[in-house]
PDB file of N, CA and C in Angstrom:
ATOM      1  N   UNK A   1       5.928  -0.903  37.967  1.00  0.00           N
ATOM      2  CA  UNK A   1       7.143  -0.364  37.459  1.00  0.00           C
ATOM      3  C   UNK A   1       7.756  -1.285  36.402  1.00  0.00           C
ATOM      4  N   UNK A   2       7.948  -2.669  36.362  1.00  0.00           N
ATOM      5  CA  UNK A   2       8.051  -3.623  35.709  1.00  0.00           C
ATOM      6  C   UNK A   2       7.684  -2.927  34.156  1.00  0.00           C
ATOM      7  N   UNK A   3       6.283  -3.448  34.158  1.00  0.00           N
ATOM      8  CA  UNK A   3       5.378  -3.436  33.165  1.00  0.00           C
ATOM      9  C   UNK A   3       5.280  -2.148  32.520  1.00  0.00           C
ATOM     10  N   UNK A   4       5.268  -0.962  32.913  1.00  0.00           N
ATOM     11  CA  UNK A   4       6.032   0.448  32.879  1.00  0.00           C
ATOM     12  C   UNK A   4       6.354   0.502  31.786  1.00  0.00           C
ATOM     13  N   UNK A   5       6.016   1.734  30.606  1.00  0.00           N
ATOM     14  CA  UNK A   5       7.138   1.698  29.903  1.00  0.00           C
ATOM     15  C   UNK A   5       8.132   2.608  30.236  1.00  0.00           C
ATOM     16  N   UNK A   6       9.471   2.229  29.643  1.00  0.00           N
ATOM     17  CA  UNK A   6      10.503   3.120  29.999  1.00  0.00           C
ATOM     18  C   UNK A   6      10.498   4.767  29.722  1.00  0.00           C
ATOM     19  N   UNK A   7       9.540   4.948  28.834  1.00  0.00           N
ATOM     20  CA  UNK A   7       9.174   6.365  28.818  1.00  0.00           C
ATOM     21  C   UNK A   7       8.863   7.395  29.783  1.00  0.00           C
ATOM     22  N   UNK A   8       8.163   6.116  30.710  1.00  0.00           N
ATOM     23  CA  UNK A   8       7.121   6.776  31.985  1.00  0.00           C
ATOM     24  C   UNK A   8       8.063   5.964  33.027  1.00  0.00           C
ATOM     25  N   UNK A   9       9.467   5.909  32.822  1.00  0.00           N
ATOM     26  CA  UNK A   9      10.208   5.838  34.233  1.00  0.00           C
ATOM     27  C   UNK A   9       9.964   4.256  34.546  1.00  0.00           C
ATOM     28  N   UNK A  10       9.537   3.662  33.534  1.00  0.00           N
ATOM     29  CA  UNK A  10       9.649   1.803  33.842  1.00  0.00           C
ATOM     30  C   UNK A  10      10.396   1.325  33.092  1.00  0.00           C
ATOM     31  N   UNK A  11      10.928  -0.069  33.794  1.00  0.00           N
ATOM     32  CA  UNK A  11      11.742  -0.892  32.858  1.00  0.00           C
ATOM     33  C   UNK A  11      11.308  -1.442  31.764  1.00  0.00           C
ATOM     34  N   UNK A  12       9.647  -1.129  31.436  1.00  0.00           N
ATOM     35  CA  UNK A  12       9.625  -1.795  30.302  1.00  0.00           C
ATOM     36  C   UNK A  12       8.944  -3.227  30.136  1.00  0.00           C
ATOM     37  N   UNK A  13       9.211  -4.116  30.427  1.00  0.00           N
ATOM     38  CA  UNK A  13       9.600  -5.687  30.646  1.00  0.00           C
ATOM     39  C   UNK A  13       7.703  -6.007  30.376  1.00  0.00           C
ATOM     40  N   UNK A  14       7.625  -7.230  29.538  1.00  0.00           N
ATOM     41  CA  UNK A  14       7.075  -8.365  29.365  1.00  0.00           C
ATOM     42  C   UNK A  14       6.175  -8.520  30.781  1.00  0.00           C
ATOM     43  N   UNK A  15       5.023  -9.091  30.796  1.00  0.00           N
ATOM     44  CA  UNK A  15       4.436  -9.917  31.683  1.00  0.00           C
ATOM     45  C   UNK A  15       5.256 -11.653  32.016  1.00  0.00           C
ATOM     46  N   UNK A  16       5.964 -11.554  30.765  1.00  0.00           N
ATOM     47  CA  UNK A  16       7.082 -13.214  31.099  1.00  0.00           C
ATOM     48  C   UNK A  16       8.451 -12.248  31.802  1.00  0.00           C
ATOM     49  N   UNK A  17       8.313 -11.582  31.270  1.00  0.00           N
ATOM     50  CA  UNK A  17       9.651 -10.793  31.998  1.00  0.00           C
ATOM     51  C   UNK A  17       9.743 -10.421  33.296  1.00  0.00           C
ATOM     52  N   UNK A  18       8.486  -9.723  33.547  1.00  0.00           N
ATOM     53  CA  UNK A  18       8.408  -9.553  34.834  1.00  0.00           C
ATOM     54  C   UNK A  18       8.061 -10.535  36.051  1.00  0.00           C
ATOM     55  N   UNK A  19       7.622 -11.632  35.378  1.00  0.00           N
ATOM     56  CA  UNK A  19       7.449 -12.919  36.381  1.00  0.00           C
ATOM     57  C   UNK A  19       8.960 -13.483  36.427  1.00  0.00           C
ATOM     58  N   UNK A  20       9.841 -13.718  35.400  1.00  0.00           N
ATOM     59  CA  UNK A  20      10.936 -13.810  35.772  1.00  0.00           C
ATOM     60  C   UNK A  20      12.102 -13.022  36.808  1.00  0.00           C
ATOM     61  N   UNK A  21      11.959 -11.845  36.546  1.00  0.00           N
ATOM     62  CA  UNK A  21      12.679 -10.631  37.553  1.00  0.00           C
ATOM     63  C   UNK A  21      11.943 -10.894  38.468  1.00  0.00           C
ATOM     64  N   UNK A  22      10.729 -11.222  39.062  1.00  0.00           N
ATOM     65  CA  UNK A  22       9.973 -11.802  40.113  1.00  0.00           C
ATOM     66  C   UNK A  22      10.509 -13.009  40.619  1.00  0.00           C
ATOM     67  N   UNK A  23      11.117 -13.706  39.836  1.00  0.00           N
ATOM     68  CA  UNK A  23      11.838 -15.281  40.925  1.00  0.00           C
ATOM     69  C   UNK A  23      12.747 -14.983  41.044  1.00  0.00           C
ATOM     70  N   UNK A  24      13.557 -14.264  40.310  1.00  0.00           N
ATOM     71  CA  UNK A  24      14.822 -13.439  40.825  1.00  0.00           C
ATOM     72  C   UNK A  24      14.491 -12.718  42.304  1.00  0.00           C
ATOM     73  N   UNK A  25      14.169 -11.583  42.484  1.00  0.00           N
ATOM     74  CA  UNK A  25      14.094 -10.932  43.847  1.00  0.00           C
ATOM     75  C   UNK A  25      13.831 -11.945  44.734  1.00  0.00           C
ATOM     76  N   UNK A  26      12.638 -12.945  44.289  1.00  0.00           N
ATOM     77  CA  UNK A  26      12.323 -13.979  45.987  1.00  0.00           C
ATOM     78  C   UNK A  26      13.614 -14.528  46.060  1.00  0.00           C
ATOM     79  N   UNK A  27      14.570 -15.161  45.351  1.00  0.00           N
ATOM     80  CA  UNK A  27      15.229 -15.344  46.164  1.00  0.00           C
ATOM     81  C   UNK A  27      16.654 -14.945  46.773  1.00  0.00           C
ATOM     82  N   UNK A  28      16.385 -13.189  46.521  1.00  0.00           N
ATOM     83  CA  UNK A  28      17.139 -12.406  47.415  1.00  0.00           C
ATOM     84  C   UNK A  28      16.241 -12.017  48.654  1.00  0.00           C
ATOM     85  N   UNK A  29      15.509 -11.569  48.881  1.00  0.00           N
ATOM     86  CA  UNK A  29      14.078 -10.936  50.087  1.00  0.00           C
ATOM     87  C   UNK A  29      13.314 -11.748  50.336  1.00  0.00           C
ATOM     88  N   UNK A  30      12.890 -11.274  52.166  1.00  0.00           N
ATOM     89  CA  UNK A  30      12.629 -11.962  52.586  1.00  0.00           C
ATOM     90  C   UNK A  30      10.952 -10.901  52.384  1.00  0.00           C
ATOM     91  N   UNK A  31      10.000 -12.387  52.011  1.00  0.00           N
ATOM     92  CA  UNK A  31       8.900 -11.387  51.467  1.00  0.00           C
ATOM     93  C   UNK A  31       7.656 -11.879  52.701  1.00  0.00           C
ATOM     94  N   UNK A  32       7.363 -10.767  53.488  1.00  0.00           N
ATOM     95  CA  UNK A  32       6.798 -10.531  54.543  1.00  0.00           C
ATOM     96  C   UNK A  32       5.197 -10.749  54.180  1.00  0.00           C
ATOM     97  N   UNK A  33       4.796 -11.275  55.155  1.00  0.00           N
ATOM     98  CA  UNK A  33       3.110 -11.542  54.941  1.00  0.00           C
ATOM     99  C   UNK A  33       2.226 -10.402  55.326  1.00  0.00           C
ATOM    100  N   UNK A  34       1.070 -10.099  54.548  1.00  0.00           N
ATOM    101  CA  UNK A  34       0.430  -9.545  55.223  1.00  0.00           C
ATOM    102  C   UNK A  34      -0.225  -9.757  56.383  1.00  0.00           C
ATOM    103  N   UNK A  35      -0.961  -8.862  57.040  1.00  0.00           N
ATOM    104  CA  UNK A  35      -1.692  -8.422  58.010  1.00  0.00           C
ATOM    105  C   UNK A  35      -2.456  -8.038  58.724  1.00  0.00           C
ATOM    106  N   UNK A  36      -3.412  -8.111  59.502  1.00  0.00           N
ATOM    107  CA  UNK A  36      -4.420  -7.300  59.986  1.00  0.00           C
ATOM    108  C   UNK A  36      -3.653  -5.869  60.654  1.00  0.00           C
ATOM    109  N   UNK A  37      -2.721  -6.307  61.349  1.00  0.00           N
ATOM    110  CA  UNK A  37      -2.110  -5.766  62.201  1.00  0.00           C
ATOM    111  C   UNK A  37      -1.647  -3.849  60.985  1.00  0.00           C
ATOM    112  N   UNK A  38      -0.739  -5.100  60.064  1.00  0.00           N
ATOM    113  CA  UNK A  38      -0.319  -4.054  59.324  1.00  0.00           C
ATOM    114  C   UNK A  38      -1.302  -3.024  58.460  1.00  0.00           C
ATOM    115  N   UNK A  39      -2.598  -3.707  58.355  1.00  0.00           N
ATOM    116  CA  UNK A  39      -3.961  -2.680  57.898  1.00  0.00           C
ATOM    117  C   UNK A  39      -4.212  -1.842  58.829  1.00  0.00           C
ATOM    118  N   UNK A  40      -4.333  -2.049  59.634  1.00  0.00           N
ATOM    119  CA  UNK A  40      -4.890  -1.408  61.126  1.00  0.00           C
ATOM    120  C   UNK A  40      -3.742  -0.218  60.706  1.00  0.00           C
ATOM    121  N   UNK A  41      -2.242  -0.308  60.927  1.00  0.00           N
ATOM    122  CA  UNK A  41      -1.267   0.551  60.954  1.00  0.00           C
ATOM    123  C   UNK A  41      -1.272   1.551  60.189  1.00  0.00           C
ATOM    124  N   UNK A  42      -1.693   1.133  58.536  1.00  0.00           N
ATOM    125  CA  UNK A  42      -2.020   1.594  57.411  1.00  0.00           C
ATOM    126  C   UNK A  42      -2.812   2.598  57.362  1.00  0.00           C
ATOM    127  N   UNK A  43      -4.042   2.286  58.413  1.00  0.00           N
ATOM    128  CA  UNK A  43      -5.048   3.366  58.451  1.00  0.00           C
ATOM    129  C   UNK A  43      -4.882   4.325  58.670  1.00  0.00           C
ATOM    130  N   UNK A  44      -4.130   4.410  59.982  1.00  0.00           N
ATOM    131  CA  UNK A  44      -3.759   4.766  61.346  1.00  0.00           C
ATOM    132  C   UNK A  44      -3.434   6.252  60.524  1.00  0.00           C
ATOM    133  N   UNK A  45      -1.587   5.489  59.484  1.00  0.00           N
ATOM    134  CA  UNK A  45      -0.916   6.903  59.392  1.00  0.00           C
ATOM    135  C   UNK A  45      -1.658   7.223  58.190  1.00  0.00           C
ATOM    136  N   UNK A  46      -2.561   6.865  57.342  1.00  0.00           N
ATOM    137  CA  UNK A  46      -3.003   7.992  56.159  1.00  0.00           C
ATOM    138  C   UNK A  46      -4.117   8.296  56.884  1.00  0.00           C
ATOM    139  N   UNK A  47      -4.613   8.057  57.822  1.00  0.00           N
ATOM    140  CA  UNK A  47      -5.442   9.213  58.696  1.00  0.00           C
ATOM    141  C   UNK A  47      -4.824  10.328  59.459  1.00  0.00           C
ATOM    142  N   UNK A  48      -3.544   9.692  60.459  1.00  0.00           N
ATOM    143  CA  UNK A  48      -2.357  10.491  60.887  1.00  0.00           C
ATOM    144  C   UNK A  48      -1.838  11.688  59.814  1.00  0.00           C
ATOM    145  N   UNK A  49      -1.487  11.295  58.548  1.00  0.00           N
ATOM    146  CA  UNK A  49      -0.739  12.366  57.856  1.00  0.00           C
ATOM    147  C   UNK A  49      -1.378  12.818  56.725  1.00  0.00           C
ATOM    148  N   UNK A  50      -2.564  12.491  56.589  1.00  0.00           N
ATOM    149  CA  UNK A  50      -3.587  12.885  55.469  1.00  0.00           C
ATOM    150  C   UNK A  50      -2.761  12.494  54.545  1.00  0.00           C
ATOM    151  N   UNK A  51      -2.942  11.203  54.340  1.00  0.00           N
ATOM    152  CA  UNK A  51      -2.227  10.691  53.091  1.00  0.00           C
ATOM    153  C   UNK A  51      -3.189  10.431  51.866  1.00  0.00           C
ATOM    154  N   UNK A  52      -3.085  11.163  50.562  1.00  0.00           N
ATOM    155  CA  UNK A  52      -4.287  11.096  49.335  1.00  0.00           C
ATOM    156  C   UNK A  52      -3.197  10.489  48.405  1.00  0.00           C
ATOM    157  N   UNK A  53      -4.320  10.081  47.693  1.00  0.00           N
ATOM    158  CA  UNK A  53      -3.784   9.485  46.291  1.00  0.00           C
ATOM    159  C   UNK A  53      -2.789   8.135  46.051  1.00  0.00           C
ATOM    160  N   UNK A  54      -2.252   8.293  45.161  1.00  0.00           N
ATOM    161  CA  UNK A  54      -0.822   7.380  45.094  1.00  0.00           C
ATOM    162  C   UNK A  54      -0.156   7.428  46.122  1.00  0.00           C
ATOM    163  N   UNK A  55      -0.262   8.091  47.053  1.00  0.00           N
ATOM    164  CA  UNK A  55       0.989   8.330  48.028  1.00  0.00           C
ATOM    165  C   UNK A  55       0.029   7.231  49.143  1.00  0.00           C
ATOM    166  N   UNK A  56      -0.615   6.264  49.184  1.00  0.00           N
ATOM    167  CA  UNK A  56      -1.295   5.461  49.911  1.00  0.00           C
ATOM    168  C   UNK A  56      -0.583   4.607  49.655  1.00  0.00           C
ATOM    169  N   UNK A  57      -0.085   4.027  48.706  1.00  0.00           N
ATOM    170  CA  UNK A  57       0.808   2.837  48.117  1.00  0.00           C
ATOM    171  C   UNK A  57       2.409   2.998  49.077  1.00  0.00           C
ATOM    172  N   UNK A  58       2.658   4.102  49.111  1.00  0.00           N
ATOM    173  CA  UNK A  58       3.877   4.073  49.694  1.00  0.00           C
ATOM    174  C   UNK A  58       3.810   3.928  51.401  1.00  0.00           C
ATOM    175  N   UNK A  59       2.856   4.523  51.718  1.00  0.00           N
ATOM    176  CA  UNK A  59       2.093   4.687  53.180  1.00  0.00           C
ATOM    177  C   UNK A  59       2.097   2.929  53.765  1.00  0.00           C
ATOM    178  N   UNK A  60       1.608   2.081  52.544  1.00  0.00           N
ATOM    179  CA  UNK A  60       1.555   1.021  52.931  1.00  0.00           C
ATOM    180  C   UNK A  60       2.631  -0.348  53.303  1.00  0.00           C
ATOM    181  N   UNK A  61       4.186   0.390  52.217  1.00  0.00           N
ATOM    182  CA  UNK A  61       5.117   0.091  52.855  1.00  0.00           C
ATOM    183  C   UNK A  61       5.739   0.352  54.256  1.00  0.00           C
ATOM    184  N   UNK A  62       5.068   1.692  54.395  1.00  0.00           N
ATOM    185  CA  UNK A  62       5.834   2.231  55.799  1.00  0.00           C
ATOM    186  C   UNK A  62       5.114   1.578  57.134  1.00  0.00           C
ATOM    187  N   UNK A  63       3.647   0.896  56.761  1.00  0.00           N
ATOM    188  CA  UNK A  63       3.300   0.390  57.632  1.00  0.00           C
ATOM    189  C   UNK A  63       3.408  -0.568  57.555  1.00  0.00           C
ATOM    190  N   UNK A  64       3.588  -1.735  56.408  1.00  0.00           N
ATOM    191  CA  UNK A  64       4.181  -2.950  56.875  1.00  0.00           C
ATOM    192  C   UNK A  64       5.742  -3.002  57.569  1.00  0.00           C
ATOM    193  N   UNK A  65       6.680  -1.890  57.201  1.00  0.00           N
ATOM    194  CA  UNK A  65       7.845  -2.459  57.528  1.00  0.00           C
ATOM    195  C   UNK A  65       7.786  -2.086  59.440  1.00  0.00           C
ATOM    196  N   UNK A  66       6.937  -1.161  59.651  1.00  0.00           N
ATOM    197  CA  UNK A  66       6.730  -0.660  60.953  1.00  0.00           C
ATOM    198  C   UNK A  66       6.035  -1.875  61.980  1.00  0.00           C
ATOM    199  N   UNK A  67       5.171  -2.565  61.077  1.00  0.00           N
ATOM    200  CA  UNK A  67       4.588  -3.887  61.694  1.00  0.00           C
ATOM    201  C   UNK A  67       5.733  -4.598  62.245  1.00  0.00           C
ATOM    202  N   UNK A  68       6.509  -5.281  61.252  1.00  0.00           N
ATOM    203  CA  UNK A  68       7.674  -5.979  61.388  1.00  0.00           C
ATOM    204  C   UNK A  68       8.843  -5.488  61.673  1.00  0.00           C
ATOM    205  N   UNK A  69       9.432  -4.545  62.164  1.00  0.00           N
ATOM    206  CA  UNK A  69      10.316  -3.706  63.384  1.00  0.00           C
ATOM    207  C   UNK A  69      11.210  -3.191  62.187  1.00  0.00           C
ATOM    208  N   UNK A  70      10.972  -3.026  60.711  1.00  0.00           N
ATOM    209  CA  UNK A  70      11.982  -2.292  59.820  1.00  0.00           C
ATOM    210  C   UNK A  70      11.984  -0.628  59.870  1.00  0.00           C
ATOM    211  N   UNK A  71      12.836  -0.583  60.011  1.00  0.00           N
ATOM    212  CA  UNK A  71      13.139   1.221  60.210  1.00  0.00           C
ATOM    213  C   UNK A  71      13.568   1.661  59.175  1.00  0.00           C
ATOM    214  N   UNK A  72      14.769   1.172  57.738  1.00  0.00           N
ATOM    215  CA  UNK A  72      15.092   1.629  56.901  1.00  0.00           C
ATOM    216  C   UNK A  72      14.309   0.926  55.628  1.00  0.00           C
ATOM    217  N   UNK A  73      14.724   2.274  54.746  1.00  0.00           N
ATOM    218  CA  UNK A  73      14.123   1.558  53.449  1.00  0.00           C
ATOM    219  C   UNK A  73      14.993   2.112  52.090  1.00  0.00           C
ATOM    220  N   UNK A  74      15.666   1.569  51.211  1.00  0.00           N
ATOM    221  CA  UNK A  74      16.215   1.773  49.859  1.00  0.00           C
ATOM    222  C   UNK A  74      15.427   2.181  48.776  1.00  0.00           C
ATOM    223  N   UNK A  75      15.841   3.750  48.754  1.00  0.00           N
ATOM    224  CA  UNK A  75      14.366   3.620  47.483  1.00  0.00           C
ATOM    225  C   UNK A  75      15.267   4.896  46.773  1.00  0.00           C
ATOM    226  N   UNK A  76      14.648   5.469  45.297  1.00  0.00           N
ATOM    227  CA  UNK A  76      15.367   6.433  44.426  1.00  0.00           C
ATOM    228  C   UNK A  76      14.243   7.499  44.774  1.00  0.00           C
ATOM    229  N   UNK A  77      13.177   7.590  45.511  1.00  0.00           N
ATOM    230  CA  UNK A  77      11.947   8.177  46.017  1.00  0.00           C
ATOM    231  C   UNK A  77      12.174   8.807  47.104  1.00  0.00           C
ATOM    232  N   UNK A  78      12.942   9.108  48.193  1.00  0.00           N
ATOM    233  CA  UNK A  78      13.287   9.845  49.208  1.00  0.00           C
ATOM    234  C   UNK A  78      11.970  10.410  49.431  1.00  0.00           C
ATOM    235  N   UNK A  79      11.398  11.326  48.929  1.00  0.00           N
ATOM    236  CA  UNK A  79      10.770  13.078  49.176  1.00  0.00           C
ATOM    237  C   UNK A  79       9.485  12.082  49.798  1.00  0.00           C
ATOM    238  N   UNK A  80       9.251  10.658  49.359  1.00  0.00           N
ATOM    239  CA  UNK A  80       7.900  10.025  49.748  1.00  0.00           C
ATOM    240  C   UNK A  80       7.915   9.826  50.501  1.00  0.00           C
ATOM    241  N   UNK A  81       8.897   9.357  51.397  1.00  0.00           N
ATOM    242  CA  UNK A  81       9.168   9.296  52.510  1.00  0.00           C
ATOM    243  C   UNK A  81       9.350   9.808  54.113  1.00  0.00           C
ATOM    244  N   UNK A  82       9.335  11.467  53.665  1.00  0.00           N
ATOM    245  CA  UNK A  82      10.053  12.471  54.260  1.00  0.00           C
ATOM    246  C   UNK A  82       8.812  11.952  55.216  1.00  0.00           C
ATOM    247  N   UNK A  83       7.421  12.154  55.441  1.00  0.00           N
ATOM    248  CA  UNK A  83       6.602  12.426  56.718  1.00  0.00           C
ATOM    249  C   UNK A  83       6.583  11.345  57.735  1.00  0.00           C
ATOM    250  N   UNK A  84       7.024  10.128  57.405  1.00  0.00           N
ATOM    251  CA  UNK A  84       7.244   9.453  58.677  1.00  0.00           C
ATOM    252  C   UNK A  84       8.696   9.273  58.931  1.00  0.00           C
ATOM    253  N   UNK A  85       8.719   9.836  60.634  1.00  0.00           N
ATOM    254  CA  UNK A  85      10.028  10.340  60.996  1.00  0.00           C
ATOM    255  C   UNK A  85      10.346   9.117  61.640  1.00  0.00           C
ATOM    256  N   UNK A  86       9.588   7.963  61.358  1.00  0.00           N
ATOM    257  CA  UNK A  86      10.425   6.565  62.170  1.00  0.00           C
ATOM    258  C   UNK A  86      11.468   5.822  61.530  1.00  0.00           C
ATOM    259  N   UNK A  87      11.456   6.343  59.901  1.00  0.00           N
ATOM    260  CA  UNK A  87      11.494   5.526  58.389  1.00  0.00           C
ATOM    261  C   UNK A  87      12.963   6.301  58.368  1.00  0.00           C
ATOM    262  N   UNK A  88      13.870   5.849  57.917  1.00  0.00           N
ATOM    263  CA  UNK A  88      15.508   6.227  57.852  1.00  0.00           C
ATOM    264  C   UNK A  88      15.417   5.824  56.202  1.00  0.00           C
ATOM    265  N   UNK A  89      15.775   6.821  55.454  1.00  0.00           N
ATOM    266  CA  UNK A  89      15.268   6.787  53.792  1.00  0.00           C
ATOM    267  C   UNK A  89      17.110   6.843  53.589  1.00  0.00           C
ATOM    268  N   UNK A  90      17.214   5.953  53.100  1.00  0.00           N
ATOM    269  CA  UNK A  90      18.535   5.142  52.144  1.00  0.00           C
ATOM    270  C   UNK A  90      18.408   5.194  50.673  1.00  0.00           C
ATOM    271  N   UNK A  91      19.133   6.436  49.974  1.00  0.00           N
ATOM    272  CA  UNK A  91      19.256   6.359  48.819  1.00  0.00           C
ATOM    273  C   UNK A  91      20.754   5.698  48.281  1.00  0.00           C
ATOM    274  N   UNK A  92      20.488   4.603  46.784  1.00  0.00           N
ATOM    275  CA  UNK A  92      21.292   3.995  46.140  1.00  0.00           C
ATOM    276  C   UNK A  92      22.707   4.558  46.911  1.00  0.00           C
ATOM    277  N   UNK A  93      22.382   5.959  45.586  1.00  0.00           N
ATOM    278  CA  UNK A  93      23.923   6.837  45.779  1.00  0.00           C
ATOM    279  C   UNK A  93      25.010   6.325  47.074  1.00  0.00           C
ATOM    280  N   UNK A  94      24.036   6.666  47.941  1.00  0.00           N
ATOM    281  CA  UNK A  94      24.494   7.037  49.081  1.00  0.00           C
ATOM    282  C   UNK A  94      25.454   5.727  49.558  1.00  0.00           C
ATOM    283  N   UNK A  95      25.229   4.783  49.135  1.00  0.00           N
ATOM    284  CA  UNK A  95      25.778   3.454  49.403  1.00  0.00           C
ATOM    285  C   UNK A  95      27.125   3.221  48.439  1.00  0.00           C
ATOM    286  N   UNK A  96      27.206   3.580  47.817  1.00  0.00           N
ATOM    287  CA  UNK A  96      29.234   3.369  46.850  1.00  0.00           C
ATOM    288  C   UNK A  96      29.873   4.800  47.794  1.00  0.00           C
ATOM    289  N   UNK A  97      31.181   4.447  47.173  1.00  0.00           N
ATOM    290  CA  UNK A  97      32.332   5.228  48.020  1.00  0.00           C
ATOM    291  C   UNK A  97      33.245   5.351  46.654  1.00  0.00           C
TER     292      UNK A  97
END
């Protein structure tokens, strides 16, 4: 998304750019290790929900955060979310008043 151009829904940004916005986030998040555990999980639900394509990438968040006991997730992507009913999908919006 970084590297993206903004045409196609990315910010655009530099390979220096994006390593910079990269030391930025580490040190807001806490950035979780992978896993066997969380592969195993991975499998599990794109065998569970017949997950094809690009939508494996997102599959793979839902099973790391499921590894590590996360239930919610912040994303502008909702609809990717919809098939695992463990995952509590938090859009931006939804957070100002």
């Amino acid at each position: 998304m970084c590297t993206r151009s903004v045409d196609a829904n990315g910010l655009g940004l530099s390979i220096d750019g994006t390593d910079r916005y990269a030391d930025q986030l580490e040190r807001f998040f806490t950035i979780l290790p992978d896993s066997i555990q969380a592969f195993r999980c991975w499998r599990k639900l794109v065998r569970d929900h017949a997950v094809v394509g690009a939508k494996v990438h997102d599959t793979r968040l839902v099973a790391i955060m499921m590894t590590f006991g996360i239930s919610r997730i912040l994303t502008l992507n909702g609809s990717d979310f919809k098939r695992f009913a463990s995952i509590e999908v938090i859009h931006p919006e939804s957070l100002t008043s």
